[in-house]
Protein backbone atom coordinates (compact mmCIF):
# COMPACT_ATOMS: atom_id res chain seq x y z
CA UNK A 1 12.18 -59.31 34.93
CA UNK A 2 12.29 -59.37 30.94
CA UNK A 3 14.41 -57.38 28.43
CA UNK A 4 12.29 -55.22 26.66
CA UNK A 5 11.42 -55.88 22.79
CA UNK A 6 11.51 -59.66 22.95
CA UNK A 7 11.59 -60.51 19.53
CA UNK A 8 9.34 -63.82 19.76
CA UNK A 9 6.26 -64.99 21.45
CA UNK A 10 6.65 -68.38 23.20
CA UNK A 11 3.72 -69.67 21.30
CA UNK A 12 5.32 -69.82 18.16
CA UNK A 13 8.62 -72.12 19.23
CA UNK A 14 9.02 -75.49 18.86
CA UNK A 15 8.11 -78.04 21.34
CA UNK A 16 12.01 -78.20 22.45
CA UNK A 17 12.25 -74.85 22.92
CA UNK A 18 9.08 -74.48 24.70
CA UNK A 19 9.99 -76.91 27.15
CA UNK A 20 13.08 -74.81 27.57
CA UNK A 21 11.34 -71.58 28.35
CA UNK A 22 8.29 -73.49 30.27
CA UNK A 23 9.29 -76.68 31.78
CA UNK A 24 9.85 -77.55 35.25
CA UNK A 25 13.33 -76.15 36.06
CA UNK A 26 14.69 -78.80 38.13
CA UNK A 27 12.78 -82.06 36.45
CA UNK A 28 13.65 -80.50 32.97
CA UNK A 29 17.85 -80.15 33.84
CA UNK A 30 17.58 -83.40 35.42
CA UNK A 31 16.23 -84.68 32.31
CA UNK A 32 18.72 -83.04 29.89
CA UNK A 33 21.62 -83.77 31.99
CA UNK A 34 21.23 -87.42 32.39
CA UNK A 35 22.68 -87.98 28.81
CA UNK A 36 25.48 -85.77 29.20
CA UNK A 37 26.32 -87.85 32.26
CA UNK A 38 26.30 -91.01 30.51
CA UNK A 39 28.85 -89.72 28.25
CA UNK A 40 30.98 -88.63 30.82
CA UNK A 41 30.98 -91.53 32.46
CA UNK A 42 31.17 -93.37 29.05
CA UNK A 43 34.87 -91.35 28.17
CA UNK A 44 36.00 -91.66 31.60
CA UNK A 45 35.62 -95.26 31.17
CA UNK A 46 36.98 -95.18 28.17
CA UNK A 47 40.32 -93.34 29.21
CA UNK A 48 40.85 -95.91 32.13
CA UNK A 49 40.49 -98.64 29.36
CA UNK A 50 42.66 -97.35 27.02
CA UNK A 51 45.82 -97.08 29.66
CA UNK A 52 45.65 -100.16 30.68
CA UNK A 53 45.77 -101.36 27.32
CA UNK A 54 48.67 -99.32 26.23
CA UNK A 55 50.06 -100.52 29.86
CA UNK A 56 50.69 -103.87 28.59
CA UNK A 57 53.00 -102.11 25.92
CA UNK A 58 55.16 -101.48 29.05
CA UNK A 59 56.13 -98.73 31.81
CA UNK A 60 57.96 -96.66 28.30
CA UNK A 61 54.76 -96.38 26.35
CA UNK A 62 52.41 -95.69 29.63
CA UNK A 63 55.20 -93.16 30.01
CA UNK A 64 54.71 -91.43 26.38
CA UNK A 65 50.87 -91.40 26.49
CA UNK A 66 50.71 -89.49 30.14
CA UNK A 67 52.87 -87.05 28.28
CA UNK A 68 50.86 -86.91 25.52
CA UNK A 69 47.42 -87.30 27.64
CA UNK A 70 47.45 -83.53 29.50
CA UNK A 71 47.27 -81.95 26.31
CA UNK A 72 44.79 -84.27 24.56
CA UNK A 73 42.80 -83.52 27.83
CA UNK A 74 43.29 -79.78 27.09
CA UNK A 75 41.89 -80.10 23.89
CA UNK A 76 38.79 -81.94 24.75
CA UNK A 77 38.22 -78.99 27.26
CA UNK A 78 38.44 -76.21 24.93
CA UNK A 79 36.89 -77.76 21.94
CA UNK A 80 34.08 -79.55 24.18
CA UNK A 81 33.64 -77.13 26.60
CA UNK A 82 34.78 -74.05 26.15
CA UNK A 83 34.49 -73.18 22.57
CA UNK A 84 31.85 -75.49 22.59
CA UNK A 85 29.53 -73.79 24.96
CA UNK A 86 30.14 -70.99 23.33
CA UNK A 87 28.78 -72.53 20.22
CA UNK A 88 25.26 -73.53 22.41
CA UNK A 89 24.94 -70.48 24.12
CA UNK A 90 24.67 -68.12 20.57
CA UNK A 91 22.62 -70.92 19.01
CA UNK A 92 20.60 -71.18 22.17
CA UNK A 93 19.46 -67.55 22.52
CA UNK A 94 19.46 -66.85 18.86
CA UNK A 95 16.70 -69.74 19.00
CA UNK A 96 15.31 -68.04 22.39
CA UNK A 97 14.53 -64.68 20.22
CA UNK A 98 13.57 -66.31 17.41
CA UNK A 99 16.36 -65.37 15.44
CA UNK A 100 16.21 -69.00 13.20
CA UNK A 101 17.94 -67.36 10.19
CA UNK A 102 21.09 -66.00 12.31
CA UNK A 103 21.12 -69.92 14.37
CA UNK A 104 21.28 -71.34 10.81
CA UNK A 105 24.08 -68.91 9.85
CA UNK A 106 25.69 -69.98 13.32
CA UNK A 107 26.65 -73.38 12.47
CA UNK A 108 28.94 -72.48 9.17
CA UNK A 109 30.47 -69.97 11.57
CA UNK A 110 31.12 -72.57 14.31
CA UNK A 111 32.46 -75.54 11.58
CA UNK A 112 34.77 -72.45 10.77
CA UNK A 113 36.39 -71.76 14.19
CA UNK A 114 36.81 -74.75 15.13
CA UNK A 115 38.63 -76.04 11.77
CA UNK A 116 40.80 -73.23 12.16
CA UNK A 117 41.91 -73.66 15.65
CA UNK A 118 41.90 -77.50 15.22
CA UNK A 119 44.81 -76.72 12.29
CA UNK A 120 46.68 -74.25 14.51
CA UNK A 121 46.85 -76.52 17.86
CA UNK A 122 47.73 -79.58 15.26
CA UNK A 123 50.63 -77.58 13.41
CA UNK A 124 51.84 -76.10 16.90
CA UNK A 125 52.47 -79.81 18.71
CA UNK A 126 53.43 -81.44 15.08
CA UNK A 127 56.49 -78.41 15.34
CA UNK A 128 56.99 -78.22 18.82
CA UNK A 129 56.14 -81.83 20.03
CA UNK A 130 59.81 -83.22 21.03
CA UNK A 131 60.44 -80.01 22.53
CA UNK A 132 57.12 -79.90 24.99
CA UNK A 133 57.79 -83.92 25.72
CA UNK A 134 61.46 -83.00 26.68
CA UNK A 135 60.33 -79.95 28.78
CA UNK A 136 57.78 -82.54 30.67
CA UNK A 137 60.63 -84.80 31.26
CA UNK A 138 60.31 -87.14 28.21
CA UNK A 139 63.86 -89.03 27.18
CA UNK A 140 64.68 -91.81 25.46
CA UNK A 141 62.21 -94.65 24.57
CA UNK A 142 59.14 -92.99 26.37
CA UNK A 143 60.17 -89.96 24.63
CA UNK A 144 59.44 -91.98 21.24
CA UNK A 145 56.22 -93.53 22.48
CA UNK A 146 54.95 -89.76 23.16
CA UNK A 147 56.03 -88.58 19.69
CA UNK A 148 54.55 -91.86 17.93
CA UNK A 149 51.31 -91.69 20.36
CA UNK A 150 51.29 -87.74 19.69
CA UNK A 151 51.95 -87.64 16.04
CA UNK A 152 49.21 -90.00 15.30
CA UNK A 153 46.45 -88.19 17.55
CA UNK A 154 47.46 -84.42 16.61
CA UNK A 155 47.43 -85.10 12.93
CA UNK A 156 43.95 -85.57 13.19
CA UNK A 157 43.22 -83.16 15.60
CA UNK A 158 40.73 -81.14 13.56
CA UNK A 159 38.31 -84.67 13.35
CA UNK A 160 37.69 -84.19 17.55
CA UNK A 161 37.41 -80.31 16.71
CA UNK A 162 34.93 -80.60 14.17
CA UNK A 163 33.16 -83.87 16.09
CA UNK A 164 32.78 -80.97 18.91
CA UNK A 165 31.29 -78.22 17.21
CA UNK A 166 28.24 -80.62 15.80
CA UNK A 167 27.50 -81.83 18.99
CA UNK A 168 27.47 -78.01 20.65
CA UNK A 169 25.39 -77.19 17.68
CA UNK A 170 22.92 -79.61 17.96
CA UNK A 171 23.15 -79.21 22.01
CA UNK A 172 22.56 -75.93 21.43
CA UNK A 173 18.82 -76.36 20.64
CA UNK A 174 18.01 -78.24 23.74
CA UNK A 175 18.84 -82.10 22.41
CA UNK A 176 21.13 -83.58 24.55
CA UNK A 177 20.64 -86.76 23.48
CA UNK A 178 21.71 -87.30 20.07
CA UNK A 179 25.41 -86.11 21.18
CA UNK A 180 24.95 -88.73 24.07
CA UNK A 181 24.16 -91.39 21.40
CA UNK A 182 26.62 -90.86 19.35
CA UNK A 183 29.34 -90.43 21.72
CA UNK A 184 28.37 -93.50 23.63
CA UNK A 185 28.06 -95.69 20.51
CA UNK A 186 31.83 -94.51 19.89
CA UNK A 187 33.45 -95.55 22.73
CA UNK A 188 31.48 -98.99 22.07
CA UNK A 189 33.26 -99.38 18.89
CA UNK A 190 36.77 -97.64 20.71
CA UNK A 191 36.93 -100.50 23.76
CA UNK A 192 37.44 -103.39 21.23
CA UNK A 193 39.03 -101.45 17.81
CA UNK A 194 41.81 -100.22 20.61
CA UNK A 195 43.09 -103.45 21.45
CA UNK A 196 43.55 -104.74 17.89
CA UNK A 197 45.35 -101.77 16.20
CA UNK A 198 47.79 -101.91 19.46
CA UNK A 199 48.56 -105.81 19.13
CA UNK A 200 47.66 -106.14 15.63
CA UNK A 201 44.50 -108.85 16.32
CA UNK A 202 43.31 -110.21 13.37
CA UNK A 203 43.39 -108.05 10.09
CA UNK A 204 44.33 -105.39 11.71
CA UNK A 205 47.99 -103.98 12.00
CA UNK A 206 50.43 -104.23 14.79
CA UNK A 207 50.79 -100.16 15.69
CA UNK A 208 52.05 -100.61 18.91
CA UNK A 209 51.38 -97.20 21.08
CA UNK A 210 50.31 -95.08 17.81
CA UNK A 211 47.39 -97.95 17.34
CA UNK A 212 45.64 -96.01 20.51
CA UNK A 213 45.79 -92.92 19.06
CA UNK A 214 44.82 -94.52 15.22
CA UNK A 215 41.61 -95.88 17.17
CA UNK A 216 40.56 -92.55 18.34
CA UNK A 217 41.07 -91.15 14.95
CA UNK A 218 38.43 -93.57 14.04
CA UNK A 219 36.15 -93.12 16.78
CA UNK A 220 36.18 -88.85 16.17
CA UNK A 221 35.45 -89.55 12.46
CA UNK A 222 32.82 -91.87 12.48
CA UNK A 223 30.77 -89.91 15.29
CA UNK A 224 32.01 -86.76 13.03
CA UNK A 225 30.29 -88.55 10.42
CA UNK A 226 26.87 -89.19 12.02
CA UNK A 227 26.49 -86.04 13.79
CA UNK A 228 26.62 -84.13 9.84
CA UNK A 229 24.52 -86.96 8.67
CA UNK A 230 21.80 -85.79 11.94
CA UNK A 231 22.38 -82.05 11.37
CA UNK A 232 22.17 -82.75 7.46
CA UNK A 233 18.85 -84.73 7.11
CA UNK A 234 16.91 -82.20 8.78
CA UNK A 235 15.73 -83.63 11.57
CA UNK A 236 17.87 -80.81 14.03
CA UNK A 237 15.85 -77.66 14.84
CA UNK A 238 19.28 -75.73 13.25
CA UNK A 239 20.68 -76.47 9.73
CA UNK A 240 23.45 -75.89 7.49
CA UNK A 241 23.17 -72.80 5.56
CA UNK A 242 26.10 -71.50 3.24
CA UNK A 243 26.18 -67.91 4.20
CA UNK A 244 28.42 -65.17 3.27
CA UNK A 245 30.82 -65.26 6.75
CA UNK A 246 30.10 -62.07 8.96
CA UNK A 247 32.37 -60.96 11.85
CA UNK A 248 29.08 -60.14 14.39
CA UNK A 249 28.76 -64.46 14.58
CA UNK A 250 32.14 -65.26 14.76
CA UNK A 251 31.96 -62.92 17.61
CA UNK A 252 29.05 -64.32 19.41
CA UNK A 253 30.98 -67.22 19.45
CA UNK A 254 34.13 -66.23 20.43
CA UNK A 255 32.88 -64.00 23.05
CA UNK A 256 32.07 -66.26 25.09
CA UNK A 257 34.47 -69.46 23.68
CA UNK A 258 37.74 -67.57 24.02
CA UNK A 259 36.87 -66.38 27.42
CA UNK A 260 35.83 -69.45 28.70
CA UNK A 261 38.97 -71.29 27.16
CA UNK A 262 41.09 -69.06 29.17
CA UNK A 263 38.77 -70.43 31.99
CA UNK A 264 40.26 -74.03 31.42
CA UNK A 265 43.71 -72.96 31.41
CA UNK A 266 42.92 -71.66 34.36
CA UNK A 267 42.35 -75.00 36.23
CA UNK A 268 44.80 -76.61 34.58
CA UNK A 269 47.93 -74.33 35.41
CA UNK A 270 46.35 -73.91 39.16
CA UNK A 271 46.63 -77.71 39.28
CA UNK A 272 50.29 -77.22 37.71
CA UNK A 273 51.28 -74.82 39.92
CA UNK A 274 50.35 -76.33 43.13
CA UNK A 275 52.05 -79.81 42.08
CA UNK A 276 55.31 -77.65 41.51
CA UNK A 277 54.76 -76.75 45.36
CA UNK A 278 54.01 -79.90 46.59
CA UNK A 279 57.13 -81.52 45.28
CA UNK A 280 59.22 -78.90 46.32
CA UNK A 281 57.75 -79.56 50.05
CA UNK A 282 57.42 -83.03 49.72
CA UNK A 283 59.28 -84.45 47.49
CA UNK A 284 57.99 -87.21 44.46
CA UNK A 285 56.46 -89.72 47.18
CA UNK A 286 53.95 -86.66 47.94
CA UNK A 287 53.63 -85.45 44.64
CA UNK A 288 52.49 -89.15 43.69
CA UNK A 289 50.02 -88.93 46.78
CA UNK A 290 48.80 -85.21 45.67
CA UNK A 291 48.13 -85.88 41.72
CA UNK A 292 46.02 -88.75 42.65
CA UNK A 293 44.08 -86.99 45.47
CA UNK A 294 43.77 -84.19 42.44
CA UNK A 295 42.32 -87.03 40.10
CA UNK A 296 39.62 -86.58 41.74
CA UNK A 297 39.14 -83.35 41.49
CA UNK A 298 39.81 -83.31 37.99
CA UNK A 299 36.93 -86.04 37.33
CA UNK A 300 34.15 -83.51 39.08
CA UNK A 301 34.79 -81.23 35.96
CA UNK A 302 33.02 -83.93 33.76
CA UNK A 303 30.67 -84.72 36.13
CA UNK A 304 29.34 -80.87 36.54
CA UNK A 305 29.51 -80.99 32.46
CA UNK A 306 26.84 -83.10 32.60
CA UNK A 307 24.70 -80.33 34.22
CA UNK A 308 26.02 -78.13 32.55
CA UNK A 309 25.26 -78.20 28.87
CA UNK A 310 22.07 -78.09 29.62
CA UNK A 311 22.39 -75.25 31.96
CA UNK A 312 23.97 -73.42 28.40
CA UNK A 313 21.19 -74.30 26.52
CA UNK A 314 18.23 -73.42 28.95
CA UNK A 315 19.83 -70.08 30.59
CA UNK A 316 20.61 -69.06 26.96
CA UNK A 317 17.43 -69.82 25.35
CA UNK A 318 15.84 -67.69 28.31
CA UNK A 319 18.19 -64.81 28.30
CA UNK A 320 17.35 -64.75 24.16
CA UNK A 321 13.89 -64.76 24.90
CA UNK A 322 13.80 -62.21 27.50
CA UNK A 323 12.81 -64.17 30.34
CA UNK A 324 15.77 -63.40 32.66
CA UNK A 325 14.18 -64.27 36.00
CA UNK A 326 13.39 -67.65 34.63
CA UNK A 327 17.12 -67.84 33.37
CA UNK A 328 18.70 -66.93 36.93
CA UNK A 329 16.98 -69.36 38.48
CA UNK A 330 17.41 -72.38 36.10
CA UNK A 331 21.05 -70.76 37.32
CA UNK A 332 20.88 -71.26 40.93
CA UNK A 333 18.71 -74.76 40.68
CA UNK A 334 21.81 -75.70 38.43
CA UNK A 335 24.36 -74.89 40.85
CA UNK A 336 22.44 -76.15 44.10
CA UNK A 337 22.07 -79.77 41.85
CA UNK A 338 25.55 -79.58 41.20
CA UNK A 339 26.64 -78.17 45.10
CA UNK A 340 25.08 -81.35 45.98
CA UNK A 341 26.33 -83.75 44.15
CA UNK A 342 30.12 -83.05 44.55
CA UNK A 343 30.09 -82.44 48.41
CA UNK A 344 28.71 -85.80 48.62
CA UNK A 345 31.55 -86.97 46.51
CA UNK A 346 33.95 -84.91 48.52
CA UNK A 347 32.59 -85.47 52.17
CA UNK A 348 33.01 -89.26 51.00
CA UNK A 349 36.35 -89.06 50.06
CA UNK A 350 37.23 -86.72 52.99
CA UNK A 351 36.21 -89.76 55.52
CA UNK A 352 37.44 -92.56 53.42
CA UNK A 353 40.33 -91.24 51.41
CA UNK A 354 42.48 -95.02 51.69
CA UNK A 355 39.32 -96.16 49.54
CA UNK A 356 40.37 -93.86 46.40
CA UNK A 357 44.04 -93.39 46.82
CA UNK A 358 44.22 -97.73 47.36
CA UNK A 359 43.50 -97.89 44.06
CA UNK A 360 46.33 -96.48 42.80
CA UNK A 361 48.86 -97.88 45.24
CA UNK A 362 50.01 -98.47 48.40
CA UNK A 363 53.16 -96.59 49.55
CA UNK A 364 52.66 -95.39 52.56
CA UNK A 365 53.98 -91.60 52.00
CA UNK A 366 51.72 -91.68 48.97
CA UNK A 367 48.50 -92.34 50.64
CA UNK A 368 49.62 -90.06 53.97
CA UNK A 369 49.95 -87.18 51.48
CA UNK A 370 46.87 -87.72 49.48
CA UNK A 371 44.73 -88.57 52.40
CA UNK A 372 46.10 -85.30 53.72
CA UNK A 373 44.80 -83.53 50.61
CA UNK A 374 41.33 -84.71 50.59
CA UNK A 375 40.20 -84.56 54.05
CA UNK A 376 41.22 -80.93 53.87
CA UNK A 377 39.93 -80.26 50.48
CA UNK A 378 37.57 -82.89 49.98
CA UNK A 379 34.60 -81.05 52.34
CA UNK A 380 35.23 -77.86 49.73
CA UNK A 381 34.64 -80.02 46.60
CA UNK A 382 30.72 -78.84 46.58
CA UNK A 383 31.97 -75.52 45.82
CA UNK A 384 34.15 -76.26 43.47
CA UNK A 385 31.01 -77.96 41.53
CA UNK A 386 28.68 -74.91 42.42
CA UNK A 387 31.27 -72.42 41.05
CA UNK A 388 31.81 -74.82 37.40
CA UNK A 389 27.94 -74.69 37.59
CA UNK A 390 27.09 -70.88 37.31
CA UNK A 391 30.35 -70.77 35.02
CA UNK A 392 28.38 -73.32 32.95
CA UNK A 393 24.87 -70.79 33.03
CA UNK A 394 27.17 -67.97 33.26
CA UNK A 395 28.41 -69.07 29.60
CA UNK A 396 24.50 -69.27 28.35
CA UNK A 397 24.28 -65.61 29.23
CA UNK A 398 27.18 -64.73 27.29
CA UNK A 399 28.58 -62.97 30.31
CA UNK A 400 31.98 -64.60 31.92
CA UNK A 401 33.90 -61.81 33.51
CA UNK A 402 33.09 -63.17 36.84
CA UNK A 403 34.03 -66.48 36.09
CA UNK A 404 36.96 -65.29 35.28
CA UNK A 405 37.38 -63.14 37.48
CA UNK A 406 36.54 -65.84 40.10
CA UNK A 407 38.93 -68.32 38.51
CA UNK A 408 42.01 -65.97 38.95
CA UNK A 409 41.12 -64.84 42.83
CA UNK A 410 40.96 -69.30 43.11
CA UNK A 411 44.61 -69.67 41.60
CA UNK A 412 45.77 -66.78 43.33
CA UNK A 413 44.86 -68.14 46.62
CA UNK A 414 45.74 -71.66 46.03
CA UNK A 415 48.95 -70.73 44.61
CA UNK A 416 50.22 -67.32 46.26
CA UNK A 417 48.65 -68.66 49.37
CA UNK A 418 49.98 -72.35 49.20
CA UNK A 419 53.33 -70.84 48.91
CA UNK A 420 53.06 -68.58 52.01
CA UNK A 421 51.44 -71.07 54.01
CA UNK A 422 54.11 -73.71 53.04
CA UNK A 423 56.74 -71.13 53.61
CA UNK A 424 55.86 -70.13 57.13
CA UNK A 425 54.92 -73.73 58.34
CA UNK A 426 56.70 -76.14 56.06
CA UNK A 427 53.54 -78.20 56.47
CA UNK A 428 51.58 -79.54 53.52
CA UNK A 429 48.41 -79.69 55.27
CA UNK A 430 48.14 -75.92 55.54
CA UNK A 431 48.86 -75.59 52.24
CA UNK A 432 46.12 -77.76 51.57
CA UNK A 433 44.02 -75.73 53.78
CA UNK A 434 44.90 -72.77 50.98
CA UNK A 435 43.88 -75.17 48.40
CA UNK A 436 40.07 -75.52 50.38
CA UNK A 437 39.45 -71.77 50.76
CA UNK A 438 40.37 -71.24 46.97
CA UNK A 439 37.35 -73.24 46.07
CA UNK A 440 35.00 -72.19 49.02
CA UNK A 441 35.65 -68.38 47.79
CA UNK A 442 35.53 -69.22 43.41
CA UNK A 443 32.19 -71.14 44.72
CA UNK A 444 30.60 -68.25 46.99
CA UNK A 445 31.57 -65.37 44.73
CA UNK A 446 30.31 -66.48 41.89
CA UNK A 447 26.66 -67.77 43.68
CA UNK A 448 26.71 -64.19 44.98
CA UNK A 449 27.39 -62.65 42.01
CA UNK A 450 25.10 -64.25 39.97
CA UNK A 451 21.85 -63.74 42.25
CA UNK A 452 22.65 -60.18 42.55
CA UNK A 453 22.58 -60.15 39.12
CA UNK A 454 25.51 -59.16 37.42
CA UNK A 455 24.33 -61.00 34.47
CA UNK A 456 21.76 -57.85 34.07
CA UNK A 457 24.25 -55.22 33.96
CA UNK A 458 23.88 -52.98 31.18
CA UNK A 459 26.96 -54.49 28.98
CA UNK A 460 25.30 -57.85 29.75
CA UNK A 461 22.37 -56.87 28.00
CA UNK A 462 24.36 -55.56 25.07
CA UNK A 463 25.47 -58.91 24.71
CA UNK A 464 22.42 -60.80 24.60
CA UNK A 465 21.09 -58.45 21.74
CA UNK A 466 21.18 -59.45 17.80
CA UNK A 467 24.70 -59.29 15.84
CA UNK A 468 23.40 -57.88 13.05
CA UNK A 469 21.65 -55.21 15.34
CA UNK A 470 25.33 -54.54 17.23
CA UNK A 471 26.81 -54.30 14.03
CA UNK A 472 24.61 -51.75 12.89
């Protein structure tokens, strides 16, 4: 199966791109994706290290920072992953057709988008800050640790934005491992540099909470830094160009971005949602036990990203080249890899749950509740990872109505039918059961979707094809 008119014979792309379109499917991800798991692992690590440091401050400022932290998380998602794979998938298949002029043009379009939307999401919290801390329960002295945290980290919000869009760029064309580099060789400089801008150690100031966020400011601008430095030197297969801006590539882009960024608000007001219900049946003891049950949930996302940046890269250079067989089944090795991997994680956690939840404490209604949670969702965590898989390709294709399709039908389920299972049995555990069947179905339809595919729909193939041949 190939789209007709391929604009590029395979012979004349690069070596990366050639392994893209020729490699060994599975040996090829597996190669790609061990970077991107390194860095996850890297930035989880990181995040653990940095609480425990700002932990020392006191309960007040651990207080302010998990105020601050969900929407720091949110805009690693979107920046990283959602507008960010929307940045790798144009590059990728505009490299895949052989469009090298329009993948040039790409990366002044991407700096663009993601300045702009770094500025917005800085000026909204700078405004609305005290009010969203207040709304999430912030008073008092942990009220001014979020704001002094917050202020710090959202006033350089575009640095991460920016940091994001090089490392999507140069993703984009297959290299994994730069971004991996970089990123890793951050957090080296992050784990010490945190420390001595909280407590002031040696030269350095005593910032108290802000000296966190004053680290990371550092951290996003030196790996800023070296990722223009990479891009600017020449040695990436994509460069910068300063092109007159056209609407067809900010549209690529967004296509696929804004869609997919709708994608991570998704997950994060299902998780929301559900911990509204859970209090209301169980009160703060089992909301305790179901947010860290749900930690674990939350820490297959990065996992799966590991997989799947280079599932954007290789479905998208295929699709752009015309070779959509190839690309649906770098899809479904993708998603089996990742199907794997997270039902072994959640089968584990299903038989041992006192192993995770012990590490976060030891009340007993706690650990009843969260055990609760993940031997009933726990077994359904492989399709949860399947389902962020083919999102991952799905994003490569340019084509995420079924992702989000499939994301809504999950909330709706977990949340809609969490409430009427709660409702009718006043038991938690069927609510969890809701929870499982959410995932199963987000997993299933989107594996059926996909190999039936609905990528190769005619409006799919629209969106594959040139900009400056839609805009015409």
């Amino acid at each position: 199966m190939t789209t007709p008119g391929a604009q590029h014979s395979p012979a004349q792309h690069s070596p990366r791109t050639r392994l893209l379109l020729e490699g060994p499917i599975a040996r090829t991800l597996l190669k790609l994706a061990w970077p991107n798991v390194l860095v996850m692992l890297a930035q989880a690590s990181t995040g653990l290290i940095e609480t425990w440091w700002v932990s020392r401050l006191g309960n007040d400022a651990l207080a302010g920072m998990a105020l601050v932290f969900p929407g720091v998380m949110l805009m690693q998602m979107i920046s990283g992953g959602a507008m960010g794979g929307g940045i790798s998938s144009a590059i990728a298949r505009a490299l895949g057709a052989g469009r090298h002029d329009e993948a040039n043009a790409l990366v002044l379009h991407a700096l663009v988008i993601n300045i702009v939307l770094g500025a917005v999401c800085a000026a909204l919290v700078l405004l609305f800050g005290p009010t969203l801390y207040r709304a999430l329960g912030g008073e008092g002295a942990s009220l001014d640790a979020a704001l002094r945290y917050s202020n710090v980290v959202f006033a350089g919000n575009i640095l991460l934005w920016v940091m994001n869009a090089l490392a999507s760029v140069i993703r984009g064309t297959g290299n994994m491992l730069v971004p991996a580099l970089v990123i890793c060789g951050g957090t080296v400089l992050l784990v010490p540099l945190s420390p001595c801008l909280i407590f002031g150690v040696g030269p350095f100031p005593a910032l108290g909470v802000a000296g966190g966020g004053a680290a990371l400011l550092v951290y996003y601008a030196g790996g800023l830094a070296v990722l223009a430095w990479y891009i600017a030197s020449g040695r990436n297969l994509v460069h910068f160009r300063l092109v007159p801006l056209r609407w067809p590539l900010f549209r690529t882009i967004l296509g696929v971005g804004a869609v997919a960024a709708i994608s991570s608000l998704q997950t994060n007001l299902t998780v929301a949602l559900t911990t509204a219900l859970v209090g209301h049946g169980g009160g703060p003891d089992a909301v305790a036990g179901y947010g860290t049950g749900a930690r674990l949930e939350y820490l297959l996302v990065p996992l799966v990203f590991g997989f799947g940046a280079p599932l954007v890269a290789l479905v998208g250079t295929n699709i752009g080249a015309g070779q959509q067989e190839r690309a649906l089944r770098v899809a479904l090795v993708g998603g089996a890899i990742a199907f794997a991997a997270t039902e072994a994680i959640g089968l584990a956690a299903a038989l041992f749950p006192e192993a995770w939840l012990g590490l976060f404490g030891a009340e007993p209604r706690m650990l009843a509740t969260g055990a609760a949670y993940l031997r009933s969702v726990g077994p359904a965590y492989g399709f949860f990872g399947l389902g962020l898989a083919l999102y991952f390709a799905s994003q490569g294709a340019g084509r995420l109505f079924w992702p989000l399709a499939a994301g809504m039908t999950r909330m709706l389920i977990a949340v809609a039918g969490g409430w009427l299972m709660l409702r009718l049995t006043g038991s938690l555990g069927w609510m969890f059961a809701a929870l499982a069947v959410g995932l199963v179905v987000y997993g299933l339809t989107l594996a059926v979707v996909v190999a039936r595919g609905a990528w190769f729909k005619p409006a799919a193939v629209r969106a594959t094809r040139a900009p400056s041949t839609r805009a015409a």
